[in-house]
PDB file of N, CA and C in Angstrom:
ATOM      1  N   UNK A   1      -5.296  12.338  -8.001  1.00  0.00           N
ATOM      2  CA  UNK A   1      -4.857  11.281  -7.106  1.00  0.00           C
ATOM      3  C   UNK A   1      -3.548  11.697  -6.452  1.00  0.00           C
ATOM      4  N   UNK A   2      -3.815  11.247  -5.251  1.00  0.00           N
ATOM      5  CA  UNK A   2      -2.264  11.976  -4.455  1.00  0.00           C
ATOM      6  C   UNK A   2      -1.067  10.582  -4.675  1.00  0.00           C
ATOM      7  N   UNK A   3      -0.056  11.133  -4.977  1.00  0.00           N
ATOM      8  CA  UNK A   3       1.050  10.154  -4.445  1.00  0.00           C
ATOM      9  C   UNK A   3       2.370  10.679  -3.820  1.00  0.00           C
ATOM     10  N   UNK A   4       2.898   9.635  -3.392  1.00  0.00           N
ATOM     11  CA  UNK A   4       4.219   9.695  -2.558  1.00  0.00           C
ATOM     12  C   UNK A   4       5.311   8.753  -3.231  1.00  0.00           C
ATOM     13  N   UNK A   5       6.096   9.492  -2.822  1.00  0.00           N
ATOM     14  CA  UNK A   5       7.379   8.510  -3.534  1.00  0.00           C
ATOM     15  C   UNK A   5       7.441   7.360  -1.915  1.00  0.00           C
ATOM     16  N   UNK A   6       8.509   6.205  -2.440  1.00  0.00           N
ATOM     17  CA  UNK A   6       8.681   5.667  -1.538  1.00  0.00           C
ATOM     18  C   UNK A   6       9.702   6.078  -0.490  1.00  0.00           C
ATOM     19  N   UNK A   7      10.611   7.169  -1.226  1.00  0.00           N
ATOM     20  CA  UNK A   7      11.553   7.736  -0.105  1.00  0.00           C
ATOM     21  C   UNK A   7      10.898   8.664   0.836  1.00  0.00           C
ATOM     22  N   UNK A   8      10.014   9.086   0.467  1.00  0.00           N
ATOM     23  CA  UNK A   8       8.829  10.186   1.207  1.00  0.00           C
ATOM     24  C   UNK A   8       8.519   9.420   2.709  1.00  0.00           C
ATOM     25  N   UNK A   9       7.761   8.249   1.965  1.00  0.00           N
ATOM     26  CA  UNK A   9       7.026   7.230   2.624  1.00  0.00           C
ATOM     27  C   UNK A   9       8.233   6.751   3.517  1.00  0.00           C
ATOM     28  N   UNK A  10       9.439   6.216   3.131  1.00  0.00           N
ATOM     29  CA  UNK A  10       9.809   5.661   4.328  1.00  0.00           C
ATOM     30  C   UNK A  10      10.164   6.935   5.811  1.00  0.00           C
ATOM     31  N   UNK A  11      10.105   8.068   5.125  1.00  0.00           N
ATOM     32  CA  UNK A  11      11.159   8.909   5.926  1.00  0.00           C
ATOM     33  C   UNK A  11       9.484   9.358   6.831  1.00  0.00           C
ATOM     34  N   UNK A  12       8.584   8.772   6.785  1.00  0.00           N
ATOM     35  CA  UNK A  12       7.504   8.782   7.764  1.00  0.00           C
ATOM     36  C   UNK A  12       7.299   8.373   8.913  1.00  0.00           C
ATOM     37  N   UNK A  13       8.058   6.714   9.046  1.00  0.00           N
ATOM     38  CA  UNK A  13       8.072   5.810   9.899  1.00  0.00           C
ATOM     39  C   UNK A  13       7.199   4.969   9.634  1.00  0.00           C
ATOM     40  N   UNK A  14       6.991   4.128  10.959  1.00  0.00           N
ATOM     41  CA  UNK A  14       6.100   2.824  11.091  1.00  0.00           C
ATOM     42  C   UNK A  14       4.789   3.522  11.301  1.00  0.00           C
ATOM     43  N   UNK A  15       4.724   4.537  11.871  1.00  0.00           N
ATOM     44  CA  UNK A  15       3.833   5.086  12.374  1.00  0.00           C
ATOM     45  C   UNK A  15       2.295   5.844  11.514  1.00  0.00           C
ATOM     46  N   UNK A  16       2.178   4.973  10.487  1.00  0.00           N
ATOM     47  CA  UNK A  16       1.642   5.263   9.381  1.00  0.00           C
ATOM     48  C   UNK A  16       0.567   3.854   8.971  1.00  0.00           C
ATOM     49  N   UNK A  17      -0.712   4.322   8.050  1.00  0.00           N
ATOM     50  CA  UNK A  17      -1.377   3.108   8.078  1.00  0.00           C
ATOM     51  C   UNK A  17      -1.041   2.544   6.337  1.00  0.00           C
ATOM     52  N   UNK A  18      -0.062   1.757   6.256  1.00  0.00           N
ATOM     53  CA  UNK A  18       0.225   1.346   4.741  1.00  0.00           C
ATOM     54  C   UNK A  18      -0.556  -0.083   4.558  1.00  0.00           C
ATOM     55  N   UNK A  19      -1.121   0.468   3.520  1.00  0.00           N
ATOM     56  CA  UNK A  19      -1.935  -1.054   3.118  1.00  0.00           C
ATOM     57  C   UNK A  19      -1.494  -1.600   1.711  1.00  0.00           C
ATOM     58  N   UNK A  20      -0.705  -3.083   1.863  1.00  0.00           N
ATOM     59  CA  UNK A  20      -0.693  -3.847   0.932  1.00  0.00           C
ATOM     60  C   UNK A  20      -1.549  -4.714   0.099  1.00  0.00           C
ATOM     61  N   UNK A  21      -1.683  -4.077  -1.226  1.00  0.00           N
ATOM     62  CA  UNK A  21      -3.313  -4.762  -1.641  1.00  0.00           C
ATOM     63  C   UNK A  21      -2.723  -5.897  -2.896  1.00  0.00           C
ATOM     64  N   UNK A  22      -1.546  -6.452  -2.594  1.00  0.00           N
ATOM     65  CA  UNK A  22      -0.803  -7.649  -3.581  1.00  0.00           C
ATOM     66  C   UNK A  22      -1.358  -8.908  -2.933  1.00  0.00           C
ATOM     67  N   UNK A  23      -1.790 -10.149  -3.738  1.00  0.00           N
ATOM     68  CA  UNK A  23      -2.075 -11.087  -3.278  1.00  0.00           C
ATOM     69  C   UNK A  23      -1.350 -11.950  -2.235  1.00  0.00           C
ATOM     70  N   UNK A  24      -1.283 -13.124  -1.467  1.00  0.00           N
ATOM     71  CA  UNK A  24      -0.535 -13.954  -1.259  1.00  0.00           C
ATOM     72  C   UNK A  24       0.303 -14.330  -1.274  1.00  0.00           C
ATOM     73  N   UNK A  25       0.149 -14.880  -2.192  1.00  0.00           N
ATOM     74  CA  UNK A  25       1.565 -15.590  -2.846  1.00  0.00           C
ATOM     75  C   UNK A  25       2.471 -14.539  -2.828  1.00  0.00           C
ATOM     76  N   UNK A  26       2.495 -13.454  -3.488  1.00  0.00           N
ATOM     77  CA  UNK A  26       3.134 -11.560  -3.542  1.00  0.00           C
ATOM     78  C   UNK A  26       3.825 -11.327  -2.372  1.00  0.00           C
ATOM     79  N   UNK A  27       3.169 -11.571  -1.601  1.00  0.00           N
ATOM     80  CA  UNK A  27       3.135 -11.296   0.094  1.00  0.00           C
ATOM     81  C   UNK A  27       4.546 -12.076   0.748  1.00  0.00           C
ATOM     82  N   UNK A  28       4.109 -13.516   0.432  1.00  0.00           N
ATOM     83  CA  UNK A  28       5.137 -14.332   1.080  1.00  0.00           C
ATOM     84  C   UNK A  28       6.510 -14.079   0.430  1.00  0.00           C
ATOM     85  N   UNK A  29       6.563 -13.625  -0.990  1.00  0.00           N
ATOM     86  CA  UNK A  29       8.028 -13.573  -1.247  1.00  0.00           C
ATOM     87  C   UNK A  29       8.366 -12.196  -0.215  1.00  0.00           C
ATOM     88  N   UNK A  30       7.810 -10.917  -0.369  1.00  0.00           N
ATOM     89  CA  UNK A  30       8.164 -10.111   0.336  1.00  0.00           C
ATOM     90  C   UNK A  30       7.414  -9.131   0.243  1.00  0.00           C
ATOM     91  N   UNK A  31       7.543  -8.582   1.798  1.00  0.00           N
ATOM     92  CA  UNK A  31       6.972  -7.346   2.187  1.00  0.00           C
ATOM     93  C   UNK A  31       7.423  -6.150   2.955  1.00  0.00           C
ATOM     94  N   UNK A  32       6.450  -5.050   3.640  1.00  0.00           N
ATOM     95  CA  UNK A  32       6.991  -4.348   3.858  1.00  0.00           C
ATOM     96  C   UNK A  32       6.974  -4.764   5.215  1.00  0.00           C
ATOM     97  N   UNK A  33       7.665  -5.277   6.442  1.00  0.00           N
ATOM     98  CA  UNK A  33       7.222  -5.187   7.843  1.00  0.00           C
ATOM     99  C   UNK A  33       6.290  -5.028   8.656  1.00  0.00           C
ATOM    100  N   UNK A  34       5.909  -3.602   8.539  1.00  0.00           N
ATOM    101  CA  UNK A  34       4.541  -2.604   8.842  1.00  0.00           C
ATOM    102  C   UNK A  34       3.359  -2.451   8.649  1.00  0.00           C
ATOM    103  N   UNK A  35       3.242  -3.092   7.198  1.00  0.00           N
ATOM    104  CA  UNK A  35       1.880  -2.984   6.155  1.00  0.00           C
ATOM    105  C   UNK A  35       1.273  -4.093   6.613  1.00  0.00           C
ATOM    106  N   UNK A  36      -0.094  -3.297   6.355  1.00  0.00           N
ATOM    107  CA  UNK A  36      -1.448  -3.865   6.325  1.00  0.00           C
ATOM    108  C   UNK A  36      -1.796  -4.903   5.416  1.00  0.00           C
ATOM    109  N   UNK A  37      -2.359  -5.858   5.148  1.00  0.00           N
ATOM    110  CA  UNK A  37      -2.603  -6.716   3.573  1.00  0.00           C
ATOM    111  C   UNK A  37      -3.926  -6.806   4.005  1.00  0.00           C
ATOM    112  N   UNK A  38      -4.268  -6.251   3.105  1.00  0.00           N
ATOM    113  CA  UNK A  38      -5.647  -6.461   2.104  1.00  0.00           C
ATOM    114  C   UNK A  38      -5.614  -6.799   1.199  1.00  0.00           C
ATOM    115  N   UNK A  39      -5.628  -8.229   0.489  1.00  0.00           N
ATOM    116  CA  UNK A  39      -5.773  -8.372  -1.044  1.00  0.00           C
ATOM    117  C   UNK A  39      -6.569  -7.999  -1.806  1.00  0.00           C
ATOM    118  N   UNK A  40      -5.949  -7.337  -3.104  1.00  0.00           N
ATOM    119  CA  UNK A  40      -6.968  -6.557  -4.146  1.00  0.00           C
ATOM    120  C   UNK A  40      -8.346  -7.224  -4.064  1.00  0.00           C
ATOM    121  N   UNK A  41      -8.296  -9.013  -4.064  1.00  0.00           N
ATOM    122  CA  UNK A  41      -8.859  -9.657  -4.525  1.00  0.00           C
ATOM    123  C   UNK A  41     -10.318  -9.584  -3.052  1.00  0.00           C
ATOM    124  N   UNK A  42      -9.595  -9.202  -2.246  1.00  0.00           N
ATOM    125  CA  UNK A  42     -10.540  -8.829  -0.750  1.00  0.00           C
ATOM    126  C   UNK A  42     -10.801  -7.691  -0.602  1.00  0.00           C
ATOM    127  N   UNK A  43     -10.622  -6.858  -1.315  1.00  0.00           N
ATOM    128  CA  UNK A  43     -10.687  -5.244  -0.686  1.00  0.00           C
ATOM    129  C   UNK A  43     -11.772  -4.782  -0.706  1.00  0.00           C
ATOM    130  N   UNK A  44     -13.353  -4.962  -1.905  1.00  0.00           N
ATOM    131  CA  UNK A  44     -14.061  -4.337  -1.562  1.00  0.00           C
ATOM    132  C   UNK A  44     -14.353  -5.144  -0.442  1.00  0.00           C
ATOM    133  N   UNK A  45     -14.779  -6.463   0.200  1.00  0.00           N
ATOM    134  CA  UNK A  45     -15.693  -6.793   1.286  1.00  0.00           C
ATOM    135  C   UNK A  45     -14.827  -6.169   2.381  1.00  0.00           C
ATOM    136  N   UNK A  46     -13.366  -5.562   2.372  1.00  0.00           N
ATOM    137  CA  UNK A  46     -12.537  -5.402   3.456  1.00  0.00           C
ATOM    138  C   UNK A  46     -12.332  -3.725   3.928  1.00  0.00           C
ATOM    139  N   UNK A  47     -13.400  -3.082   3.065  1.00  0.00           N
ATOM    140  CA  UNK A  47     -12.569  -1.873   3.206  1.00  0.00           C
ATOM    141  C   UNK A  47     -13.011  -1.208   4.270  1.00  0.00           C
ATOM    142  N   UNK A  48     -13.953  -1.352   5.021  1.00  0.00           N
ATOM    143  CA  UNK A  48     -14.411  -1.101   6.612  1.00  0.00           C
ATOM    144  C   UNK A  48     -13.025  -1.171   7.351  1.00  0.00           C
ATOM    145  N   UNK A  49     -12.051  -1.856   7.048  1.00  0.00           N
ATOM    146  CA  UNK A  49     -10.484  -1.712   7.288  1.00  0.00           C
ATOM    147  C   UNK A  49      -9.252  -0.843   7.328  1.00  0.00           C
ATOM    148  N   UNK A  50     -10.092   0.173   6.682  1.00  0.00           N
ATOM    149  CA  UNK A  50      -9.303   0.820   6.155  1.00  0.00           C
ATOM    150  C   UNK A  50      -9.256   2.481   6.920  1.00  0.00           C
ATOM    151  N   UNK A  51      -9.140   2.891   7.748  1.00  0.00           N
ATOM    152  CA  UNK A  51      -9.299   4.376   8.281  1.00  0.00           C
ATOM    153  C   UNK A  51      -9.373   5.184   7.659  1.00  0.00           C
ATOM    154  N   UNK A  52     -10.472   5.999   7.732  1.00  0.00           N
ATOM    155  CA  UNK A  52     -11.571   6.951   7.106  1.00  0.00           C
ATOM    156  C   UNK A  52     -10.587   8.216   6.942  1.00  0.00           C
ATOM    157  N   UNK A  53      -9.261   8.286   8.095  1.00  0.00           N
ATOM    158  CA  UNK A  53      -8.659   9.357   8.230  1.00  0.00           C
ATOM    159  C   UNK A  53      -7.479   9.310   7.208  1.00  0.00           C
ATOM    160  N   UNK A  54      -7.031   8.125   6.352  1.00  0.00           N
ATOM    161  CA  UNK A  54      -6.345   8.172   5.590  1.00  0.00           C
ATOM    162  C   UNK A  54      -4.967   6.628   5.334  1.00  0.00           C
ATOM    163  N   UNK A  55      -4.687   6.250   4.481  1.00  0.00           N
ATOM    164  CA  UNK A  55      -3.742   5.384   4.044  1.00  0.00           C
ATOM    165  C   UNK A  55      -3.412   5.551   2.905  1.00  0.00           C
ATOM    166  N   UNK A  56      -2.544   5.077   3.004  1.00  0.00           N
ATOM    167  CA  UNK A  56      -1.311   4.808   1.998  1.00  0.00           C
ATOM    168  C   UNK A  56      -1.071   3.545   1.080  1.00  0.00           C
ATOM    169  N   UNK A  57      -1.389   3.280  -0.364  1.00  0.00           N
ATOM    170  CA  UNK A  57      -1.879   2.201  -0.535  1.00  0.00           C
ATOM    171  C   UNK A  57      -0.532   1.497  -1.363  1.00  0.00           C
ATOM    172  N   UNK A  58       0.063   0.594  -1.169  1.00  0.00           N
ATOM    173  CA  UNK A  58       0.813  -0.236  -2.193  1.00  0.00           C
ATOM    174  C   UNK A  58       0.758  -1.260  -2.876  1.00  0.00           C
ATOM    175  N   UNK A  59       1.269  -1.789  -4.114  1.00  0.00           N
ATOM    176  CA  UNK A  59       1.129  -3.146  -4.613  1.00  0.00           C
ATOM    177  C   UNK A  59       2.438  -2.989  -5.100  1.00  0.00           C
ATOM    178  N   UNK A  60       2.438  -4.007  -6.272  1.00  0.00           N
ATOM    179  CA  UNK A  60       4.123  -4.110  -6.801  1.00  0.00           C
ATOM    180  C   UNK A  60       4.610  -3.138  -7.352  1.00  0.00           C
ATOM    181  N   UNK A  61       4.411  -2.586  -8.217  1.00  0.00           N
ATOM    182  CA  UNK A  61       4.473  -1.283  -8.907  1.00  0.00           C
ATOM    183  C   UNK A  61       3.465  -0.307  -9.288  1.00  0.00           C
ATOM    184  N   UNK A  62       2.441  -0.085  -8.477  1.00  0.00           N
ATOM    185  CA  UNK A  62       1.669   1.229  -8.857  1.00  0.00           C
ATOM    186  C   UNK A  62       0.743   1.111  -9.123  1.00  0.00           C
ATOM    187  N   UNK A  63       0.354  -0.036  -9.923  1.00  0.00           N
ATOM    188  CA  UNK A  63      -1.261  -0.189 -10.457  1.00  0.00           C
ATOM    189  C   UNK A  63      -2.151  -0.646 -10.150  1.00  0.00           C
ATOM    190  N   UNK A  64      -2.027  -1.840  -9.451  1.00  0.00           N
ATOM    191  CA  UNK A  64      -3.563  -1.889  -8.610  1.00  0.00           C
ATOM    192  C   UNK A  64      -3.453  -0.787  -7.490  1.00  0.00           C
ATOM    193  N   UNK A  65      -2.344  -0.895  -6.711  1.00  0.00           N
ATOM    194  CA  UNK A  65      -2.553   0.724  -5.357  1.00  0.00           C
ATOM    195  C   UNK A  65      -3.484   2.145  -6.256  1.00  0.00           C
ATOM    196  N   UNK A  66      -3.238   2.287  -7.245  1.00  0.00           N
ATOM    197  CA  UNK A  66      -3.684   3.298  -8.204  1.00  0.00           C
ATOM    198  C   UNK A  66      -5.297   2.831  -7.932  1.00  0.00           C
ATOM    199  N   UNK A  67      -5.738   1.883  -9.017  1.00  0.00           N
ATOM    200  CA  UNK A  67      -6.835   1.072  -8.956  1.00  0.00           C
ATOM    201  C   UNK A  67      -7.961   1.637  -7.147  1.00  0.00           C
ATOM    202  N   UNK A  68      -6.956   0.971  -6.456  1.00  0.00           N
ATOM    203  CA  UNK A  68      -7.455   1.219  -5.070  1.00  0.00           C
ATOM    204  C   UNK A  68      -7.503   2.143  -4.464  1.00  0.00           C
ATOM    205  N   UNK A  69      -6.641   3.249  -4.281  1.00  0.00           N
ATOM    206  CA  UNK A  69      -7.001   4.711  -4.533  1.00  0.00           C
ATOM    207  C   UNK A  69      -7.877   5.841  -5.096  1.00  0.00           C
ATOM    208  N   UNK A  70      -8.256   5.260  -6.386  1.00  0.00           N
ATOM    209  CA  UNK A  70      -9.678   5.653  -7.135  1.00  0.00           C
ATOM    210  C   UNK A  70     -10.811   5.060  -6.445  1.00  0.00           C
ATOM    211  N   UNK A  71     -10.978   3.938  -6.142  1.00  0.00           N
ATOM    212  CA  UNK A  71     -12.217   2.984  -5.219  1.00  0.00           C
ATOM    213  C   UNK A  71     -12.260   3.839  -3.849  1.00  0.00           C
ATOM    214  N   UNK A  72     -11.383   4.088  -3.103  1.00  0.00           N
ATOM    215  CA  UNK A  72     -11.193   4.837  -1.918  1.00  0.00           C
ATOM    216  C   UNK A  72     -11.709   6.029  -1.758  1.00  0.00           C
ATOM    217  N   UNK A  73     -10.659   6.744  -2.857  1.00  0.00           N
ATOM    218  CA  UNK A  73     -11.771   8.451  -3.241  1.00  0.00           C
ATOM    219  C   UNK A  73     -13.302   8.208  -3.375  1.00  0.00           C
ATOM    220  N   UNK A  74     -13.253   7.610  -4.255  1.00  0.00           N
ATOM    221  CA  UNK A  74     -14.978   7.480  -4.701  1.00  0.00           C
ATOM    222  C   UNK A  74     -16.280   7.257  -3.257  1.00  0.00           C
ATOM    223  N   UNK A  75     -14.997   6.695  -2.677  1.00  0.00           N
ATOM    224  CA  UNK A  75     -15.874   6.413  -0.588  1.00  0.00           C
ATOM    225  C   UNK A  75     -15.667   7.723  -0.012  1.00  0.00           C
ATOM    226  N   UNK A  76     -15.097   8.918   0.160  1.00  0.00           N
ATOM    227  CA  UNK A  76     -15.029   9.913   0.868  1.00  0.00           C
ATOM    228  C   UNK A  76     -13.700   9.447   1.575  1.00  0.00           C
ATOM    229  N   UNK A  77     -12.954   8.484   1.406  1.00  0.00           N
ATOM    230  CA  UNK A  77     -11.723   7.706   2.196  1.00  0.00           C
ATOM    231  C   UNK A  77     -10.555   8.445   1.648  1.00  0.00           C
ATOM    232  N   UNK A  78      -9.782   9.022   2.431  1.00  0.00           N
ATOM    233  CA  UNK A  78      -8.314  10.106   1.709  1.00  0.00           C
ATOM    234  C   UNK A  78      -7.769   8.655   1.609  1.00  0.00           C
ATOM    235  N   UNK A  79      -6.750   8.833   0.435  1.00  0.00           N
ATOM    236  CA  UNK A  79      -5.726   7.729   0.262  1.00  0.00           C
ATOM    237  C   UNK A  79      -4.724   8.162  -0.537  1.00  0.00           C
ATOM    238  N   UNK A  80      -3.812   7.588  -0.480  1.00  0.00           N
ATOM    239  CA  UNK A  80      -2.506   8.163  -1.528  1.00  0.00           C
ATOM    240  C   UNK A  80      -1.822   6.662  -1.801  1.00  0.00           C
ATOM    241  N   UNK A  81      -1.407   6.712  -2.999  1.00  0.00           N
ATOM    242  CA  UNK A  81      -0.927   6.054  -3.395  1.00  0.00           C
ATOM    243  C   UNK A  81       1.174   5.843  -3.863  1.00  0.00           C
ATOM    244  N   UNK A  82       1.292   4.929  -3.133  1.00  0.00           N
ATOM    245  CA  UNK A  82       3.068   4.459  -3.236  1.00  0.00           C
ATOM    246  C   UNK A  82       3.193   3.777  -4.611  1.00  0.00           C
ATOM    247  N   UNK A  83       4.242   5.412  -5.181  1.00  0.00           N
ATOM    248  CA  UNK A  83       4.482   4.981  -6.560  1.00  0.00           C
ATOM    249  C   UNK A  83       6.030   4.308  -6.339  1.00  0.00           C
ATOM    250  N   UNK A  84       5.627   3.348  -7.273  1.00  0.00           N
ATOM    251  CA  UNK A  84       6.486   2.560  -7.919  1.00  0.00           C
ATOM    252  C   UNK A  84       6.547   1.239  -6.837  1.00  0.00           C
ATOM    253  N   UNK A  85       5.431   1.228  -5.939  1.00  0.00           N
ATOM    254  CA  UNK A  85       5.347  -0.146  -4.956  1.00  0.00           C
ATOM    255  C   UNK A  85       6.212  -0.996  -4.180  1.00  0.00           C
ATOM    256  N   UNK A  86       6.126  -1.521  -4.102  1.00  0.00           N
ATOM    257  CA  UNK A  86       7.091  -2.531  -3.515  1.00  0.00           C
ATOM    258  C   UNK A  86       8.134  -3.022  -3.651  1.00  0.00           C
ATOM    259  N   UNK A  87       8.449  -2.703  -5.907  1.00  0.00           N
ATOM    260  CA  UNK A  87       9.892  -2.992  -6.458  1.00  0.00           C
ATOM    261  C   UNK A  87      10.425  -1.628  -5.758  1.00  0.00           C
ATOM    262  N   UNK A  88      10.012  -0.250  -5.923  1.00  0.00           N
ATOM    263  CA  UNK A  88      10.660   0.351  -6.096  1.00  0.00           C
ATOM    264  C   UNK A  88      11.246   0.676  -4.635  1.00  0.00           C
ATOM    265  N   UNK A  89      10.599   0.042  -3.218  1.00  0.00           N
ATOM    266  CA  UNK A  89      10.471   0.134  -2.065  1.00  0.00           C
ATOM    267  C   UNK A  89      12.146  -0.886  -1.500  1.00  0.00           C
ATOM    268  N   UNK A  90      11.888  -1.895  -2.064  1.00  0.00           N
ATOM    269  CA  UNK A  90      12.789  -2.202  -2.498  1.00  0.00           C
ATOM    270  C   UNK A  90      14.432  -1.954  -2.938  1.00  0.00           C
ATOM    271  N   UNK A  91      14.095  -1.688  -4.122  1.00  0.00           N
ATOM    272  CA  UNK A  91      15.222  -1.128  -5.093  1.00  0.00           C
ATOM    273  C   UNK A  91      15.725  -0.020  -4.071  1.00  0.00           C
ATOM    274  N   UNK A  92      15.186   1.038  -3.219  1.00  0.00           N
ATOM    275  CA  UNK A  92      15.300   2.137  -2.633  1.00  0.00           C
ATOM    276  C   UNK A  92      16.339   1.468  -0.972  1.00  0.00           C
ATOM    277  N   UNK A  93      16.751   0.079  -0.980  1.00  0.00           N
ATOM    278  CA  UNK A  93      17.146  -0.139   0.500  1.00  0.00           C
ATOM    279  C   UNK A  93      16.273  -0.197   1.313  1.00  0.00           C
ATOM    280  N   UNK A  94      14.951   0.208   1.204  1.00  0.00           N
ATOM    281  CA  UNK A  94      14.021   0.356   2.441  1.00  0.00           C
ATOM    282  C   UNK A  94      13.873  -1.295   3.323  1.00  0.00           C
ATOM    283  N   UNK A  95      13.499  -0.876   4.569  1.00  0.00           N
ATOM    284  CA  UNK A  95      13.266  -2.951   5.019  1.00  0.00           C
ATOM    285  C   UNK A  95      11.742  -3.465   4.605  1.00  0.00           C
ATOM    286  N   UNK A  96      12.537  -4.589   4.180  1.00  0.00           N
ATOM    287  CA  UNK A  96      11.557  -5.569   4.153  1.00  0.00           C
ATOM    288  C   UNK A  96      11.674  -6.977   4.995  1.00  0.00           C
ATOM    289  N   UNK A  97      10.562  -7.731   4.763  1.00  0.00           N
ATOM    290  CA  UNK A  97      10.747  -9.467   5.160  1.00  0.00           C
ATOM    291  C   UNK A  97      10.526  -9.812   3.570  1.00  0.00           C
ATOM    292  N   UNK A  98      11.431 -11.076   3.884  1.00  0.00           N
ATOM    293  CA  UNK A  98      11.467 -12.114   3.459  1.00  0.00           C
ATOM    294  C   UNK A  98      10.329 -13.639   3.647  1.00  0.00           C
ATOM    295  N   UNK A  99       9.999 -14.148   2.673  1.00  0.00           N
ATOM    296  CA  UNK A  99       9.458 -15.710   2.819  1.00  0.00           C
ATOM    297  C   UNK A  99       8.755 -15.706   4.234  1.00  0.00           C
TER     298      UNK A  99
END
């Protein structure tokens, strides 16, 4: 499984397809700006969503993006996964929204 740190990831830009697979509620406290949401809880009926050519997958810390990354491979879909998620995206200064 491929991953990226989040300092990797930010020093990419916007210009990237990041998909947030944290629920709702997850969502509204905070996110990343840029990202995509797909909830875990939506992802298989959603993953026609997802570009065949590759994304970048996050949740809060690592484990469902992990989760979803294995589901992805298993499609022929490149994906990599953002370790340490959204705390660590976070914790790192990167921007987010708020509420």
């Amino acid at each position: 499984m491929k991953t990226i740190t989040v300092q990797e990831l930010g020093q990419l830009g916007e210009n990237i397809t990041l998909i947030d697979v944290r629920e709702p509620d997850e969502i509204a406290e905070v996110r990343v700006p840029f990202a995509k949401v797909i909830p875990l809880s939506e992802f298989a009926d959603r993953v026609d969503e997802v570009p065949t050519e590759g994304a970048y997958i996050m949740c809060h810390a690592g484990g469902r993006s992990a989760r979803t990354v294995t589901f992805l491979e298993q499609r022929g879909i490149d994906a990599t996964n953002v370790d340490g998620g959204i705390a660590a995206w976070e914790a790192a200064g990167l921007p987010v929204e708020r509420g």
